[in-house]
C-alpha atoms as a PDB file:
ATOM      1  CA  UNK A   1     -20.707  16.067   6.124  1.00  0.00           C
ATOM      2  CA  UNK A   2     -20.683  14.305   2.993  1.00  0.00           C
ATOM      3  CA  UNK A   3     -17.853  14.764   0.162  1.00  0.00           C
ATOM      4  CA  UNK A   4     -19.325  15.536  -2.869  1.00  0.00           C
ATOM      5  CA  UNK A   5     -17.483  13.177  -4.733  1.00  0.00           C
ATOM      6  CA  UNK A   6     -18.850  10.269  -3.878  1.00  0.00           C
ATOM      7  CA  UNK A   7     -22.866   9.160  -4.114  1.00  0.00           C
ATOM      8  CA  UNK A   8     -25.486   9.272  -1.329  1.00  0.00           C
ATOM      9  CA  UNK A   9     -24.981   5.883  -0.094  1.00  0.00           C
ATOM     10  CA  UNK A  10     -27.985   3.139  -0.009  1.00  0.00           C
ATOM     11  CA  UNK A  11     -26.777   1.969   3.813  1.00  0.00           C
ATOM     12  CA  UNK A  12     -25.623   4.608   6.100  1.00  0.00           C
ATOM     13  CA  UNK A  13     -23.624   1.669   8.617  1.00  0.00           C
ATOM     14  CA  UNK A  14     -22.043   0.867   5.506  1.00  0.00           C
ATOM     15  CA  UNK A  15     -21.209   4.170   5.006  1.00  0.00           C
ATOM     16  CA  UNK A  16     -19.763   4.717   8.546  1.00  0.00           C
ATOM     17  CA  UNK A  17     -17.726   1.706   8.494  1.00  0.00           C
ATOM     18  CA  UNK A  18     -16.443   2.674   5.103  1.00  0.00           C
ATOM     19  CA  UNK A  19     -15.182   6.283   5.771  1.00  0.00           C
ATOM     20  CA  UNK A  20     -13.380   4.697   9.118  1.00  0.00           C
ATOM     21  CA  UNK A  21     -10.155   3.079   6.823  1.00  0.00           C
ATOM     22  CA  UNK A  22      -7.691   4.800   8.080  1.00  0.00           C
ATOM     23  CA  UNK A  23      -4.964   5.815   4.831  1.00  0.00           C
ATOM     24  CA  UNK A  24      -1.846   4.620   6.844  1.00  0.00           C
ATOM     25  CA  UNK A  25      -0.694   3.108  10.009  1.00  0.00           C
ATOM     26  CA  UNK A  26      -3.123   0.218   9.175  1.00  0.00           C
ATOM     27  CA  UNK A  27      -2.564  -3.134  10.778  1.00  0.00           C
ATOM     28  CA  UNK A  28      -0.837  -4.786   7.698  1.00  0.00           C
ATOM     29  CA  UNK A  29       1.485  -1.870   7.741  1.00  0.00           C
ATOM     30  CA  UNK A  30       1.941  -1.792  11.585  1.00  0.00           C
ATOM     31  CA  UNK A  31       2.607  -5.811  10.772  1.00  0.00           C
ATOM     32  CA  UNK A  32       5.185  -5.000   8.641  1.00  0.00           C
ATOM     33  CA  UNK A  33       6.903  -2.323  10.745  1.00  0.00           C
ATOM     34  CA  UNK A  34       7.350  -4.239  13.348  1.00  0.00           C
ATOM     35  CA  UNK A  35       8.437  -7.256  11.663  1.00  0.00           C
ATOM     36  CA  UNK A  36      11.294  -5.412   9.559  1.00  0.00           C
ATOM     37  CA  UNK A  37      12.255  -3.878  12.937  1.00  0.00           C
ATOM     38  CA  UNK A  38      12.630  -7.256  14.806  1.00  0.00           C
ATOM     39  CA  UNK A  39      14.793  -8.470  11.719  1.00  0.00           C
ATOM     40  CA  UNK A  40      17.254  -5.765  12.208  1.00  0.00           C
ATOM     41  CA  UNK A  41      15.921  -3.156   9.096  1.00  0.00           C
ATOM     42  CA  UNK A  42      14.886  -0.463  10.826  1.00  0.00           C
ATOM     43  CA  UNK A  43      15.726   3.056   9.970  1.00  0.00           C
ATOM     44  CA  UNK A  44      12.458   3.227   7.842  1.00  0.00           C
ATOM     45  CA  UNK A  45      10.687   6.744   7.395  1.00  0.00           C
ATOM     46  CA  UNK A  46       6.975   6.927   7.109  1.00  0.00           C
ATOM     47  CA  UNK A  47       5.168   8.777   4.190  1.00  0.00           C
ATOM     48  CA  UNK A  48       8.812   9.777   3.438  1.00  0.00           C
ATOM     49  CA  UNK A  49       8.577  13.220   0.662  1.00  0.00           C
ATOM     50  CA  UNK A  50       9.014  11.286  -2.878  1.00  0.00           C
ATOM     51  CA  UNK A  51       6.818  10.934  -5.623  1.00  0.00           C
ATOM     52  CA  UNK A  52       3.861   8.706  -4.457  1.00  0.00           C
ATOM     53  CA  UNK A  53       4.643   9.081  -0.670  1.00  0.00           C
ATOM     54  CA  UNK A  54       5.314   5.360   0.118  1.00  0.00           C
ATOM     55  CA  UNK A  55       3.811   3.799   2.998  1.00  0.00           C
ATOM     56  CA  UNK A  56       7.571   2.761   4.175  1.00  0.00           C
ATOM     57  CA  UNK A  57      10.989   3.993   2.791  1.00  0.00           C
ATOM     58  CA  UNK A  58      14.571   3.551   3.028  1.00  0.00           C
ATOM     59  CA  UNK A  59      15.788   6.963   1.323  1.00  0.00           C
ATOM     60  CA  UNK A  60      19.768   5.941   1.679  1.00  0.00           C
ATOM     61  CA  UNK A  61      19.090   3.096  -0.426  1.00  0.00           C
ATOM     62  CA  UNK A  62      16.401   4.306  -2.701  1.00  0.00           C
ATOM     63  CA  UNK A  63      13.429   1.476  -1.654  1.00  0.00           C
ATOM     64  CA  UNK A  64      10.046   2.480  -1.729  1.00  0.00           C
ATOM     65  CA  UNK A  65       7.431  -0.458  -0.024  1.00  0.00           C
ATOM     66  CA  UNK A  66       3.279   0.354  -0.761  1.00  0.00           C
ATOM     67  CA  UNK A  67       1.502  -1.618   1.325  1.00  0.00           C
ATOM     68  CA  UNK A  68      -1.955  -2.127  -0.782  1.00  0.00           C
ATOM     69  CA  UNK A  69      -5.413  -3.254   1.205  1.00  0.00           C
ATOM     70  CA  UNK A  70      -6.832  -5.670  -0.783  1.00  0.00           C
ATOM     71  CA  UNK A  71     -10.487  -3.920  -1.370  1.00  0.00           C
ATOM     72  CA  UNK A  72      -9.404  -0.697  -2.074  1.00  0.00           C
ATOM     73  CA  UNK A  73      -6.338  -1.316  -4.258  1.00  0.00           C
ATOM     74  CA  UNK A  74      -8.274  -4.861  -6.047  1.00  0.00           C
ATOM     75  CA  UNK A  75      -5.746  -7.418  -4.944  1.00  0.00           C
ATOM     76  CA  UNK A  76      -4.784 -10.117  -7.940  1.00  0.00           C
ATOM     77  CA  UNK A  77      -5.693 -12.772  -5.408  1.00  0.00           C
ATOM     78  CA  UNK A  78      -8.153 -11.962  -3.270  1.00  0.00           C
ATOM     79  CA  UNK A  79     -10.567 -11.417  -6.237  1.00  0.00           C
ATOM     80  CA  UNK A  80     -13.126  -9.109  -3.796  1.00  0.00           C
ATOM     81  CA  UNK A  81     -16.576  -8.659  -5.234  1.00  0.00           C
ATOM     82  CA  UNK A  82     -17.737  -4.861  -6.031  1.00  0.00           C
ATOM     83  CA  UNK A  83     -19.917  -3.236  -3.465  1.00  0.00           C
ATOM     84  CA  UNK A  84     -24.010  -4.092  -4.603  1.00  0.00           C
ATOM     85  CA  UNK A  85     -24.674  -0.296  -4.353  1.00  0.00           C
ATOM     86  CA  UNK A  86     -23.510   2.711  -6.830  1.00  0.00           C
ATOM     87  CA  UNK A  87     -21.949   0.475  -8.858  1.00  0.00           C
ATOM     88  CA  UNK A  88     -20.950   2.348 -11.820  1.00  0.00           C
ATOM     89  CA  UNK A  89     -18.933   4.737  -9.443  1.00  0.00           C
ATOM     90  CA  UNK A  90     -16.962   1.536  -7.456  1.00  0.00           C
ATOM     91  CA  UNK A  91     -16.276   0.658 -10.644  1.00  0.00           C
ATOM     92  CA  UNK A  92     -14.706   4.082 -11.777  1.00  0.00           C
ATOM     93  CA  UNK A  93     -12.649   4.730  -8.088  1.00  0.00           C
ATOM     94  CA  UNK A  94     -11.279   1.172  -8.391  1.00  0.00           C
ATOM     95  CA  UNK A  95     -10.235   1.843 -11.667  1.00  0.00           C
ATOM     96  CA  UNK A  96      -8.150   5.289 -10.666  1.00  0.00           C
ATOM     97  CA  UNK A  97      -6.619   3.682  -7.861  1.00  0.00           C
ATOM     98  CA  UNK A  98      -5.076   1.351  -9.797  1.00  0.00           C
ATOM     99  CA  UNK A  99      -4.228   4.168 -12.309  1.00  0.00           C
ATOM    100  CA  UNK A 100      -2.754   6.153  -9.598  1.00  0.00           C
ATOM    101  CA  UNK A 101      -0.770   3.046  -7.618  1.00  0.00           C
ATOM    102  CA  UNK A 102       1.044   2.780 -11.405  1.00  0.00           C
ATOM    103  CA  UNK A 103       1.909   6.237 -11.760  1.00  0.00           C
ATOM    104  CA  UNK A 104       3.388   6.629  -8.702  1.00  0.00           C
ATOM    105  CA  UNK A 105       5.987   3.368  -8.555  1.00  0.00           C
ATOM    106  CA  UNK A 106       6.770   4.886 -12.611  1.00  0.00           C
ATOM    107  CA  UNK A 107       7.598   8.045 -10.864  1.00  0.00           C
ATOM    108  CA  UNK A 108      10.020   6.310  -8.182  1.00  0.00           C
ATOM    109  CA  UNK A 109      11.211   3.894 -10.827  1.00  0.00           C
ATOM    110  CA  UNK A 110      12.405   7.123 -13.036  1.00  0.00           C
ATOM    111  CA  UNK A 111      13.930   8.132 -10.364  1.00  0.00           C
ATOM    112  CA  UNK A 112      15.973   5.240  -9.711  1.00  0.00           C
ATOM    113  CA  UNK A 113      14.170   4.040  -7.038  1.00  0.00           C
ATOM    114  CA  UNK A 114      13.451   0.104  -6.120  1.00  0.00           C
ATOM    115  CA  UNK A 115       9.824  -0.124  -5.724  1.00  0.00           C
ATOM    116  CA  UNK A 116       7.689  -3.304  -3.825  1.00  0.00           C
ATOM    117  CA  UNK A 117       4.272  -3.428  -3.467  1.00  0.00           C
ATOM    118  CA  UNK A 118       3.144  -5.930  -0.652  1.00  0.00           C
ATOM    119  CA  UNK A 119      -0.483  -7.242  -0.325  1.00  0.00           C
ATOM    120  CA  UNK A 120      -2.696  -7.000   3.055  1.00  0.00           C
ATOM    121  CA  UNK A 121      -3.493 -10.743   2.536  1.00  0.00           C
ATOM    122  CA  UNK A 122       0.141 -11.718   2.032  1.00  0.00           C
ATOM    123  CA  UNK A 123       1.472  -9.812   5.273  1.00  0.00           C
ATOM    124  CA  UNK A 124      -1.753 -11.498   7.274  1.00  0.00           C
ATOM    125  CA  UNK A 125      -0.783 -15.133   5.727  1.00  0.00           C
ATOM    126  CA  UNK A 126       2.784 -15.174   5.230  1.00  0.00           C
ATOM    127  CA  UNK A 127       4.520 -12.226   6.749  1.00  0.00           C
ATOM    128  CA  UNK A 128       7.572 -14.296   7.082  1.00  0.00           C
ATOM    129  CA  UNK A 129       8.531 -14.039   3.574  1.00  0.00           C
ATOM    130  CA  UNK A 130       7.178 -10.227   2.946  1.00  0.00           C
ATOM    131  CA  UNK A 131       9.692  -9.166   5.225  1.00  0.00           C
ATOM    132  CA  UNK A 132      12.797 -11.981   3.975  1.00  0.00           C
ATOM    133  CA  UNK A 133      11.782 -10.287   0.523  1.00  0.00           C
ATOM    134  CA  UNK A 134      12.232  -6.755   1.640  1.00  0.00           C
ATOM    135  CA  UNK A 135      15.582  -8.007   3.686  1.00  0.00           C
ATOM    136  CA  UNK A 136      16.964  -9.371   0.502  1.00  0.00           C
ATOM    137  CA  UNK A 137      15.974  -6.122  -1.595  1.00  0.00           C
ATOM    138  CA  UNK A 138      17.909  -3.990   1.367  1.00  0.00           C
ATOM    139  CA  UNK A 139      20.405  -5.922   1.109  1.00  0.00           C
ATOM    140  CA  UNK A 140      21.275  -6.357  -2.584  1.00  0.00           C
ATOM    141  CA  UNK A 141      20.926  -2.571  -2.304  1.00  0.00           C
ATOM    142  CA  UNK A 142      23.378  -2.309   0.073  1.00  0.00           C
ATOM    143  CA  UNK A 143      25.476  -3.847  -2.442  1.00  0.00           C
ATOM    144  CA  UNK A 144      25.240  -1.940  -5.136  1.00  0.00           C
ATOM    145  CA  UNK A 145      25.521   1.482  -3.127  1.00  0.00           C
ATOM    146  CA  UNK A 146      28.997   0.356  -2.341  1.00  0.00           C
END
């Protein structure tokens, strides 16, 4: 069953594998779970009930963490070609994505919120400092809730 929103594709295996990206618990955020856990910040919730439902949040000290896949959110540095096919609608989803990833950390950010947005490529090749980044944010938050 197809959903109407999107175009009959050119490549049905490209399809399949396309539709299979899973929208949480991916590796880079499974990564990033675990490492935060071994370095003593856990007490994380998962799709936690704020505006944007972050992929990882610390509600006591108001930080939100997205954790963007490079293709579908168009990482800075990765610099990913569009898919050859359909274009014109890549184009256009890309586009709201990154429309949508905005309005959502403005929404947290209104609300007070501390808001990081971590790359699938920079938890793969440096997840060392990801998580000494988020550490540091915890902690200065700490801080300032005293």
């Amino acid at each position: 069953m197809r959903d109407s929103r999107s175009p009959i594709p050119s490549n049905e295996h490209v399809s399949k594998v396309m539709s299979s990206n899973k929208a949480k618990n991916t590796s880079p955020e499974v990564m990033l779970r675990r490492s935060l856990r071994m370095n003593g910040a856990g007490g994380y919730r998962l799709q936690w009930d704020v505006p944007g439902r972050p992929d990882i949040t610390y509600p006591g000290k108001m930080v939100a963490i997205f954790v963007h896949g490079c293709f579908w959110h168009r990482c800075p540095h990765c610099n990913l070609p569009l898919p050859k096919s359909n274009i014109d609608f890549w184009k256009n989803k890309f586009e709201n994505n990154k429309k949508r990833d905005e309005r959502k950390k403005g929404l947290l950010e209104e609300n007070g919120w501390i808001v990081i947005t971590v790359w699938e490529c920079t938890i793969q090749s440096n997840l060392k400092s990801v998580t000494d980044m988020v550490l540091y944010t915890l902690d200065e938050r700490r801080s300032h809730f005293r």
